[in-house]
C-alpha atoms as a PDB file:
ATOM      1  CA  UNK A   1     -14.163  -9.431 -21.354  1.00  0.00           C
ATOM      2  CA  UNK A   2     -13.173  -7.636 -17.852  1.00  0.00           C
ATOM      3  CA  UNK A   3     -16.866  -8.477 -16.708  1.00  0.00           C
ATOM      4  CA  UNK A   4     -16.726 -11.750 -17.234  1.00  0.00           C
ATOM      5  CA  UNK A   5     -13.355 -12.751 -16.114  1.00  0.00           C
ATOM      6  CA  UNK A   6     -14.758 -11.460 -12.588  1.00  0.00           C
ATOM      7  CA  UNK A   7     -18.450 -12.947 -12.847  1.00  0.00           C
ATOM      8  CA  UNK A   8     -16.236 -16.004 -13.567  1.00  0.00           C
ATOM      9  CA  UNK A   9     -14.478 -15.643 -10.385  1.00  0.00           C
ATOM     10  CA  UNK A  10     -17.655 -15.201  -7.760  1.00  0.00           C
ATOM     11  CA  UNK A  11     -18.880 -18.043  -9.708  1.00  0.00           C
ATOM     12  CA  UNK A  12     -16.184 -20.446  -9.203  1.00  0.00           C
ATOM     13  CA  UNK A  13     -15.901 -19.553  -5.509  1.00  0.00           C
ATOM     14  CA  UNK A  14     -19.781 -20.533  -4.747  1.00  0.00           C
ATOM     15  CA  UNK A  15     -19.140 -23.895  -7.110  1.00  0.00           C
ATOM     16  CA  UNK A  16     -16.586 -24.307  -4.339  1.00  0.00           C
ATOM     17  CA  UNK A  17     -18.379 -23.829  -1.439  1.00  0.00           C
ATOM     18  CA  UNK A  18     -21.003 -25.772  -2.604  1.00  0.00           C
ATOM     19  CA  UNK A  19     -18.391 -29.025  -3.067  1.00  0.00           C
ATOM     20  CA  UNK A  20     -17.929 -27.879   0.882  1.00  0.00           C
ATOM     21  CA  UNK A  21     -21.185 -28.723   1.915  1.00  0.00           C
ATOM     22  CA  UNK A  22     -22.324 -25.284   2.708  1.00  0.00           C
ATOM     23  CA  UNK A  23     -25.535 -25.670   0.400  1.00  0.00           C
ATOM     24  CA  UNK A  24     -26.149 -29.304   1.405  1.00  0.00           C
ATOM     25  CA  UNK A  25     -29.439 -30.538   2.214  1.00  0.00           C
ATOM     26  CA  UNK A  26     -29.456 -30.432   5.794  1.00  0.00           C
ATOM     27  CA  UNK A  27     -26.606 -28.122   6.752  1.00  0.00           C
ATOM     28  CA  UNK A  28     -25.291 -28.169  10.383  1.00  0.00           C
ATOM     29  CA  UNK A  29     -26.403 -24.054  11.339  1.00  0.00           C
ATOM     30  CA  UNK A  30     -23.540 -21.973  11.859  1.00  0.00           C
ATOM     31  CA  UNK A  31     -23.471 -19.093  14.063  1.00  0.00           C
ATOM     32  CA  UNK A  32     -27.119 -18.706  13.258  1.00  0.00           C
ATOM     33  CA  UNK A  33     -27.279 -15.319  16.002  1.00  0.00           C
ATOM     34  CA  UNK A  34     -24.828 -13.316  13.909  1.00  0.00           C
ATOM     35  CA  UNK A  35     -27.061 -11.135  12.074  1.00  0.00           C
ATOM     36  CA  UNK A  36     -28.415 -10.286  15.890  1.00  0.00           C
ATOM     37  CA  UNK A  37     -25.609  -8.244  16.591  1.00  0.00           C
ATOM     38  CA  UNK A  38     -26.164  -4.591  16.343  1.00  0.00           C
ATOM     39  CA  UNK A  39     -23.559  -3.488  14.949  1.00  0.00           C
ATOM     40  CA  UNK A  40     -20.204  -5.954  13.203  1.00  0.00           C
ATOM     41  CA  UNK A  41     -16.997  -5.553  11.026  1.00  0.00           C
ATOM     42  CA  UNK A  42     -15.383  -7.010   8.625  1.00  0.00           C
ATOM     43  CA  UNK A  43     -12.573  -6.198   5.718  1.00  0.00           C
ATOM     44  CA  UNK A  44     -13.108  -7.127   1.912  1.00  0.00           C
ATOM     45  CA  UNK A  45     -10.672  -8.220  -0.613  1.00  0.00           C
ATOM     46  CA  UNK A  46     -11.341  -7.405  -4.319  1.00  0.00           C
ATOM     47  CA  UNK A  47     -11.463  -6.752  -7.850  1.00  0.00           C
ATOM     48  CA  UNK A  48     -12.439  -4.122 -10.138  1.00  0.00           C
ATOM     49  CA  UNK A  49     -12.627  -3.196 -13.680  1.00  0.00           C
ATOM     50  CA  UNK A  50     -12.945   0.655 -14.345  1.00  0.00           C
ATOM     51  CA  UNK A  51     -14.027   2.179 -17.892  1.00  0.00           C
ATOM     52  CA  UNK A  52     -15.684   5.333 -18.790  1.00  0.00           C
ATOM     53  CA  UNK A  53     -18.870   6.296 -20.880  1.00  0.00           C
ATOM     54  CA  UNK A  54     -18.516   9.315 -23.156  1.00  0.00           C
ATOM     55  CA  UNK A  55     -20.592  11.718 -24.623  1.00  0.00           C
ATOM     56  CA  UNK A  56     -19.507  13.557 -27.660  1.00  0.00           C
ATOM     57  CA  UNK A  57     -20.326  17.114 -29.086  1.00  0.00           C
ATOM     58  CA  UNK A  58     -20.093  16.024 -32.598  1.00  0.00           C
ATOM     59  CA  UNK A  59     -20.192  12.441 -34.496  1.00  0.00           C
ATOM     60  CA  UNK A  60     -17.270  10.582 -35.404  1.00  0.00           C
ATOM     61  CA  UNK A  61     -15.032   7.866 -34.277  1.00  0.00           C
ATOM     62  CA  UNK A  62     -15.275   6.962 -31.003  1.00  0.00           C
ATOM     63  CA  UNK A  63     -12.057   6.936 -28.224  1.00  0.00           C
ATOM     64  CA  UNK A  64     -11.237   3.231 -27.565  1.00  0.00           C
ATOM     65  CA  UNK A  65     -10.905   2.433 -23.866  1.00  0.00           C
ATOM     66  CA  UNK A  66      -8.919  -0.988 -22.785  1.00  0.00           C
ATOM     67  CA  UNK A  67      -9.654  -0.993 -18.924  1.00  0.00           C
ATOM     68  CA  UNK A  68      -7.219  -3.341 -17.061  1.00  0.00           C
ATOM     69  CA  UNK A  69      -8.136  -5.656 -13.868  1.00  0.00           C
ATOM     70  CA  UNK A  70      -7.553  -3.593 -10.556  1.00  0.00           C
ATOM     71  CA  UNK A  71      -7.459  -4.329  -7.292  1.00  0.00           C
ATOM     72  CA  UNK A  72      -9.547  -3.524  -4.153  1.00  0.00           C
ATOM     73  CA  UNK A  73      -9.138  -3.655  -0.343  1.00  0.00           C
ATOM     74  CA  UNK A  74     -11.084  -2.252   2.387  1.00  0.00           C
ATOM     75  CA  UNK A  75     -12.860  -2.598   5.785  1.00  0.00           C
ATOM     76  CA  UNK A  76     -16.854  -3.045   6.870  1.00  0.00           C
ATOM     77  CA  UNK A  77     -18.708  -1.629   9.131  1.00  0.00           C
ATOM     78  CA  UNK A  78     -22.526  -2.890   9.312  1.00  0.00           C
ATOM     79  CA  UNK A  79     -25.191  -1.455  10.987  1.00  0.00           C
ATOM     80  CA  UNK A  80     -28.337  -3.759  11.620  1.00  0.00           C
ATOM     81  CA  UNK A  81     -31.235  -1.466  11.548  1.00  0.00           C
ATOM     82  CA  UNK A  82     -34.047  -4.361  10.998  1.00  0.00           C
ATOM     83  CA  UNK A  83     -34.643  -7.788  10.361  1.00  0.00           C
ATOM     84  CA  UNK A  84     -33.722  -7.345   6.611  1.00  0.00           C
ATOM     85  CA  UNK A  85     -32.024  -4.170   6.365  1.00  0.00           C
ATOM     86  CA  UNK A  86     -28.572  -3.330   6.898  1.00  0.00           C
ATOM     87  CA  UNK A  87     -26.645  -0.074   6.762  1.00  0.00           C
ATOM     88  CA  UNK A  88     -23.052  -0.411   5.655  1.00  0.00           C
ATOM     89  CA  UNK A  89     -20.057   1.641   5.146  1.00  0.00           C
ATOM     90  CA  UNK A  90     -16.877   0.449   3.070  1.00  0.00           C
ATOM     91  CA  UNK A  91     -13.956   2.519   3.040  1.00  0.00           C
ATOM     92  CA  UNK A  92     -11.731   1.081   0.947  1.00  0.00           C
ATOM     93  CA  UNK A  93      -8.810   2.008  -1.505  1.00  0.00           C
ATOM     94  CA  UNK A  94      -9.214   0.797  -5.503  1.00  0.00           C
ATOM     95  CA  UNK A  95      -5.932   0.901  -7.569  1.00  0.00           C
ATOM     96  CA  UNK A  96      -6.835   0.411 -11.414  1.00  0.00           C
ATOM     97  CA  UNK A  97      -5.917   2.165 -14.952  1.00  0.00           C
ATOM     98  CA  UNK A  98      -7.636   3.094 -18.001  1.00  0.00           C
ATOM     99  CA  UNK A  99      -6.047   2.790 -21.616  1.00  0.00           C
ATOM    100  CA  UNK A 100      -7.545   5.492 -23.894  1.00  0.00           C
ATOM    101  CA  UNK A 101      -7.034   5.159 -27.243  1.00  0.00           C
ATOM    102  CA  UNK A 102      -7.546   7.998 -29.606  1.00  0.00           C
ATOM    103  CA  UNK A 103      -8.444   6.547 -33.866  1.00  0.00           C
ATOM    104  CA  UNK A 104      -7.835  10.452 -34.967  1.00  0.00           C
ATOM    105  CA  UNK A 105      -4.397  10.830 -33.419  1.00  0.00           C
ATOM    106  CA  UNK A 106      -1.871   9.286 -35.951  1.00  0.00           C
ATOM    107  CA  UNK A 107       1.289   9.221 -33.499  1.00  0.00           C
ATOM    108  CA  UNK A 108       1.801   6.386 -31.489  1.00  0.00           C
ATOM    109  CA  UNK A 109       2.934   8.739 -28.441  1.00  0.00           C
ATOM    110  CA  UNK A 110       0.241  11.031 -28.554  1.00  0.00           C
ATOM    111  CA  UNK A 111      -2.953   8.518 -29.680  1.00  0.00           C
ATOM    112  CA  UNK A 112      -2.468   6.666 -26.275  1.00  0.00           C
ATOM    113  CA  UNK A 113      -3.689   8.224 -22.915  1.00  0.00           C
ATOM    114  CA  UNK A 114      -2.943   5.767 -19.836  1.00  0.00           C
ATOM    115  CA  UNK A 115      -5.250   7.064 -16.990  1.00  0.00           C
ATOM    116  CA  UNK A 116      -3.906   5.321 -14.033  1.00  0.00           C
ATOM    117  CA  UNK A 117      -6.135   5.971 -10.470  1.00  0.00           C
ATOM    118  CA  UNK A 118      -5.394   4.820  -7.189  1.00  0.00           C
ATOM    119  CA  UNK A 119      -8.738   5.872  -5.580  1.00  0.00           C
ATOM    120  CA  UNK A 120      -9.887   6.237  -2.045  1.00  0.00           C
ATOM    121  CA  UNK A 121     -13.423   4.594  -2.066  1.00  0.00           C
ATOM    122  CA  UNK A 122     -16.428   6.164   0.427  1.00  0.00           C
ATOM    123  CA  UNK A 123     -19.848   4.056  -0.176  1.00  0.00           C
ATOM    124  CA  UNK A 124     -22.671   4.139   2.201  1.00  0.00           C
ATOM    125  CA  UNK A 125     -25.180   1.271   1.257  1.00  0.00           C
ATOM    126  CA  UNK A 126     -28.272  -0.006   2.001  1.00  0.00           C
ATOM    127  CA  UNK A 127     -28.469  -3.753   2.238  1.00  0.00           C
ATOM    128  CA  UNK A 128     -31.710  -6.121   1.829  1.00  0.00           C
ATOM    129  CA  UNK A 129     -31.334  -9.581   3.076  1.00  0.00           C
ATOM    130  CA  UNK A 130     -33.409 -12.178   2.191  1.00  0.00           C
ATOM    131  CA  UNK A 131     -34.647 -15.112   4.227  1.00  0.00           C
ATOM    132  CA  UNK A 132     -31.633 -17.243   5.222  1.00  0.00           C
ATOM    133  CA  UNK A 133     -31.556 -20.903   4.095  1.00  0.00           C
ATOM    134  CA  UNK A 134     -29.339 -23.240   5.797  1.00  0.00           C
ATOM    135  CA  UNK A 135     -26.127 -21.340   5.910  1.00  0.00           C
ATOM    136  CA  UNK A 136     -26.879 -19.204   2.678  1.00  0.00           C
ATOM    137  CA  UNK A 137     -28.494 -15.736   2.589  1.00  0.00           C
ATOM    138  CA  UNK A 138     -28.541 -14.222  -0.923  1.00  0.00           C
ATOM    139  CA  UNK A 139     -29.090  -9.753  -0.165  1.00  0.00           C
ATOM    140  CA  UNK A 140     -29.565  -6.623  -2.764  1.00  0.00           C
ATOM    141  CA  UNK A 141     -27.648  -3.290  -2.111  1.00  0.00           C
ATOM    142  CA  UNK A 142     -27.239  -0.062  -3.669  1.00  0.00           C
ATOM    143  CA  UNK A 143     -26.549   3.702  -2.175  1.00  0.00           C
ATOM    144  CA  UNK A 144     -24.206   6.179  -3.156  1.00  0.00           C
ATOM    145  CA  UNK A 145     -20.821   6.560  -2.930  1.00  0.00           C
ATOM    146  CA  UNK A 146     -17.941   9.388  -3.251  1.00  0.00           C
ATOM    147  CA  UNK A 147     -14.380   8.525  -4.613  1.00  0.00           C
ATOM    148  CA  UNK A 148     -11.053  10.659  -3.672  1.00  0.00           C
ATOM    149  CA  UNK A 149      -8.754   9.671  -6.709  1.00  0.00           C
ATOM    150  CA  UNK A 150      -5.028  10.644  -5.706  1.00  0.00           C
ATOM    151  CA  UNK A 151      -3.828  10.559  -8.966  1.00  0.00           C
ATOM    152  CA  UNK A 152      -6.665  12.838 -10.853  1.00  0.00           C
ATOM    153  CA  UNK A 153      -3.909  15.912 -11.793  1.00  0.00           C
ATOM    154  CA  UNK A 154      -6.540  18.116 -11.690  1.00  0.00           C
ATOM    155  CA  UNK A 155      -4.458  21.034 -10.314  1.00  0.00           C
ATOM    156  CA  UNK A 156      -1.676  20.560 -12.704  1.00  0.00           C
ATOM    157  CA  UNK A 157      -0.858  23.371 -15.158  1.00  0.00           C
ATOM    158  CA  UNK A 158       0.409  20.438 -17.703  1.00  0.00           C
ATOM    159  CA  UNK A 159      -2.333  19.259 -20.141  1.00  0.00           C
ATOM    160  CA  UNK A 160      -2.673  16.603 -22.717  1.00  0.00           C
ATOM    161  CA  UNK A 161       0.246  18.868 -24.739  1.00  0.00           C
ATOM    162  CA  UNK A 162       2.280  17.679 -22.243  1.00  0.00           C
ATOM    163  CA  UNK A 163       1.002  14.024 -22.009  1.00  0.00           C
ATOM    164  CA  UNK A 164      -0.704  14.800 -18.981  1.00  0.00           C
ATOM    165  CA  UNK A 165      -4.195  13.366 -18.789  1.00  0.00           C
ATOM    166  CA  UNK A 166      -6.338  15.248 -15.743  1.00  0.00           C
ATOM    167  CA  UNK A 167      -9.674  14.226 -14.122  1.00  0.00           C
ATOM    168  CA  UNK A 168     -11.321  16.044 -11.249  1.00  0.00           C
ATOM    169  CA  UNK A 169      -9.875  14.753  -8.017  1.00  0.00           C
ATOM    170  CA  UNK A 170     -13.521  13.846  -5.842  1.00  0.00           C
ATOM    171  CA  UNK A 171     -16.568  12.109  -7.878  1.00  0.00           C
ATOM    172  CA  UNK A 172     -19.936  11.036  -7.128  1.00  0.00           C
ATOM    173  CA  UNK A 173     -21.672   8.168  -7.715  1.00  0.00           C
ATOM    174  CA  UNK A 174     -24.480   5.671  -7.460  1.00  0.00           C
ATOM    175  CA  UNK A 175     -24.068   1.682  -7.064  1.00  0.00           C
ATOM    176  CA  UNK A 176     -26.536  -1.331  -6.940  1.00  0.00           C
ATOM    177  CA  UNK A 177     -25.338  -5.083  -6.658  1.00  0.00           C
ATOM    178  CA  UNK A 178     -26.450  -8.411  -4.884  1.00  0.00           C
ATOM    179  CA  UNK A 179     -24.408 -11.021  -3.194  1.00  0.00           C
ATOM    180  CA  UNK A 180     -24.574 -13.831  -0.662  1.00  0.00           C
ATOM    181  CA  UNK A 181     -23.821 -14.672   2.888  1.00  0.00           C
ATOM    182  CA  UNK A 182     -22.051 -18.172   3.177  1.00  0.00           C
ATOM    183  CA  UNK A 183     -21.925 -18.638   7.019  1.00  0.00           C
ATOM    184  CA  UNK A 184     -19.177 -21.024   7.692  1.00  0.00           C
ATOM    185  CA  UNK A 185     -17.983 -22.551  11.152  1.00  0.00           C
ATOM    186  CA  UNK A 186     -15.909 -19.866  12.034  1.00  0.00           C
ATOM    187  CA  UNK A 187     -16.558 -16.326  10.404  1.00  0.00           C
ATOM    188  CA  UNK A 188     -19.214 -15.294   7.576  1.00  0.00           C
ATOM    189  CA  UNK A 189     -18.161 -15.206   4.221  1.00  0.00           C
ATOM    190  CA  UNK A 190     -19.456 -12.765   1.410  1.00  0.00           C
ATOM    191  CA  UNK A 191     -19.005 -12.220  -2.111  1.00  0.00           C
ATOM    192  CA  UNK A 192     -20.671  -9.823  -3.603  1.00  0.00           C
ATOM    193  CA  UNK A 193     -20.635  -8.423  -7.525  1.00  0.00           C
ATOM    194  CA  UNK A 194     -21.674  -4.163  -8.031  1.00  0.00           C
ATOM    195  CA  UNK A 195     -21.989  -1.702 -10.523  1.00  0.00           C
ATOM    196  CA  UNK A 196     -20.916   1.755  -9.654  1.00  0.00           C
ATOM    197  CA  UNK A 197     -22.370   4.553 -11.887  1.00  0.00           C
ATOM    198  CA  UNK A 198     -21.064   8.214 -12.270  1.00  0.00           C
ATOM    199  CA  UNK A 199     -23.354  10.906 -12.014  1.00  0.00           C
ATOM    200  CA  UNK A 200     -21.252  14.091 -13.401  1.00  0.00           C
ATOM    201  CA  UNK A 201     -19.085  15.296 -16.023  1.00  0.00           C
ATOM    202  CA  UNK A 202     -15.416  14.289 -14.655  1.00  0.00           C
ATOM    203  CA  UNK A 203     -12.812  15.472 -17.446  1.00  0.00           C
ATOM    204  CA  UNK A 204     -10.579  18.277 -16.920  1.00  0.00           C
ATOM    205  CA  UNK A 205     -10.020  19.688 -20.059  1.00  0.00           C
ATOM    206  CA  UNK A 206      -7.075  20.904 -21.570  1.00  0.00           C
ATOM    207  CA  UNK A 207      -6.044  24.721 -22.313  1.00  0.00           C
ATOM    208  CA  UNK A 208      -6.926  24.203 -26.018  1.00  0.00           C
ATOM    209  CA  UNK A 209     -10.582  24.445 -26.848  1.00  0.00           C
ATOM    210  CA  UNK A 210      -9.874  22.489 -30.090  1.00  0.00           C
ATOM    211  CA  UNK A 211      -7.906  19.915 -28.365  1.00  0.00           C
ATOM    212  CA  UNK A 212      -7.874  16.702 -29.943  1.00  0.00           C
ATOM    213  CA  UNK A 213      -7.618  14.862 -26.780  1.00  0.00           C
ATOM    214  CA  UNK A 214     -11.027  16.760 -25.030  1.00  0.00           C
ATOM    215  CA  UNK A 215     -12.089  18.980 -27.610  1.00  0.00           C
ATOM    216  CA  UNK A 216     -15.205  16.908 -28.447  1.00  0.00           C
ATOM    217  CA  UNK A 217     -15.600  15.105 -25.175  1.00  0.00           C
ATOM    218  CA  UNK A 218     -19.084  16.576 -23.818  1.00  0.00           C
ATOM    219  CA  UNK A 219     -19.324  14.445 -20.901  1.00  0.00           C
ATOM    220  CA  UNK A 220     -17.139  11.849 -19.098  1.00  0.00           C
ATOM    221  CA  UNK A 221     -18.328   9.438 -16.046  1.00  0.00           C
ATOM    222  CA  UNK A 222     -17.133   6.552 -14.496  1.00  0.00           C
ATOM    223  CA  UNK A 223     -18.545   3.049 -14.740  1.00  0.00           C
ATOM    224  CA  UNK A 224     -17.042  -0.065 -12.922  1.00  0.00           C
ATOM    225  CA  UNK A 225     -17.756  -3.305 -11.954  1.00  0.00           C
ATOM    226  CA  UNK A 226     -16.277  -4.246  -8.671  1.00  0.00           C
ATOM    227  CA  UNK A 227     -15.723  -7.501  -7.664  1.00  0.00           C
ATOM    228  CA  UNK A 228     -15.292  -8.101  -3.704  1.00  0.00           C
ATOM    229  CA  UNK A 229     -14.819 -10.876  -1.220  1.00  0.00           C
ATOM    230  CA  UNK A 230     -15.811 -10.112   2.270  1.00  0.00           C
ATOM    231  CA  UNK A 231     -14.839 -11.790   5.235  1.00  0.00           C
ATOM    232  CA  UNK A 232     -16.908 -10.956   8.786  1.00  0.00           C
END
């Protein structure tokens, strides 16, 4: 349901810009030498929607996660390396929380784990444009990425006894999306929908070997959707 609420948002904003005139028949060409510049910036506005994929040691009931709408923000810096290829960097910071829910843990305290992250964001992409049309470039991307999350608790002595959930602090990743360029009269306008895979085991777990929290968690790893609006 997170997905679609923010498909449903990029969709709604090119529905708008097409009631603008931007994908009219014969457009008036804005700034049609911007993607000549060698190097430009921008800053991004965003959403995100973070859950986790599990692996499990034995079979049983699986945790329930409830992943809640975040937020993004973060600045642009492109790189114009060839006609079609672009490489970016986008720092950026993502606040967002994850609601795990365990069906084996009968009290209410204990069977809920919130996982809140407010995560500094490191992605180095490569971007392929397509031709532009009129004001409208559609592009691929995908790279890899490293996030700082401030709020893992990985060096805490508290575990999940202690209603302390922890997660290693840095992670790796991989991410692959597409997007368009809407080049309006006065700056260049870009949203853009990604997936961001994690590529390594991420749990911290707790003291316990038996723990009913991580005891049969083999393998935990981020996946999001992010959701961003960038202005150039």
């Amino acid at each position: 349901m997170q997905v679609r609420y923010l498909i449903f948002i990029v969709l709604f904003a090119l529905k708008s810009f097409a009631q603008g005139g931007t994908f009219g028949k014969n457009p008036i060409i804005n700034d049609e030498n911007f993607e000549k510049k060698k190097i430009h910036f921008g800053y991004y506005l965003g959403f995100s929607s973070y859950t986790y994929q599990f692996n499990y040691k034995t079979v049983g009931k699986d945790i329930e996660l409830k992943p809640a709408t975040g937020f993004n923000v973060g600045l642009v810096v492109n790189l114009r390396l060839r006609e079609f290829f672009d490489l970016r960097f986008e720092p950026g910071f993502y606040a967002t929380q994850r609601n795990l829910i365990y069906p084996n843990i009968e009290d209410r305290v204990d069977k809920l784990r919130e996982v809140k992250a407010a995560n500094l964001h490191f992605p180095l992409l490569l971007k392929y444009s397509a031709l532009r049309t009129g004001n409208v470039r559609p592009y691929l991307l995908g790279g890899v990425s490293s996030t700082l999350n401030l709020g893992s608790n990985e060096k805490a002595t508290d575990d999940n006894s202690a209603n302390r959930f922890r997660v290693k602090t840095w992670t790796q990743n991989y991410e692959v999306g597409f997007g368009l360029d809407l080049y309006l009269e006065y700056f260049k306008f870009s949203p853009s929908i990604r997936g961001v895979f994690g590529t390594g085991d991420e749990l911290i777990r707790d003291v316990d070997p038996n723990s009913p929290w991580t005891g049969n968690i083999k393998s935990m790893q981020t996946r999001a959707v992010f959701v961003n609006f960038t202005f150039h």
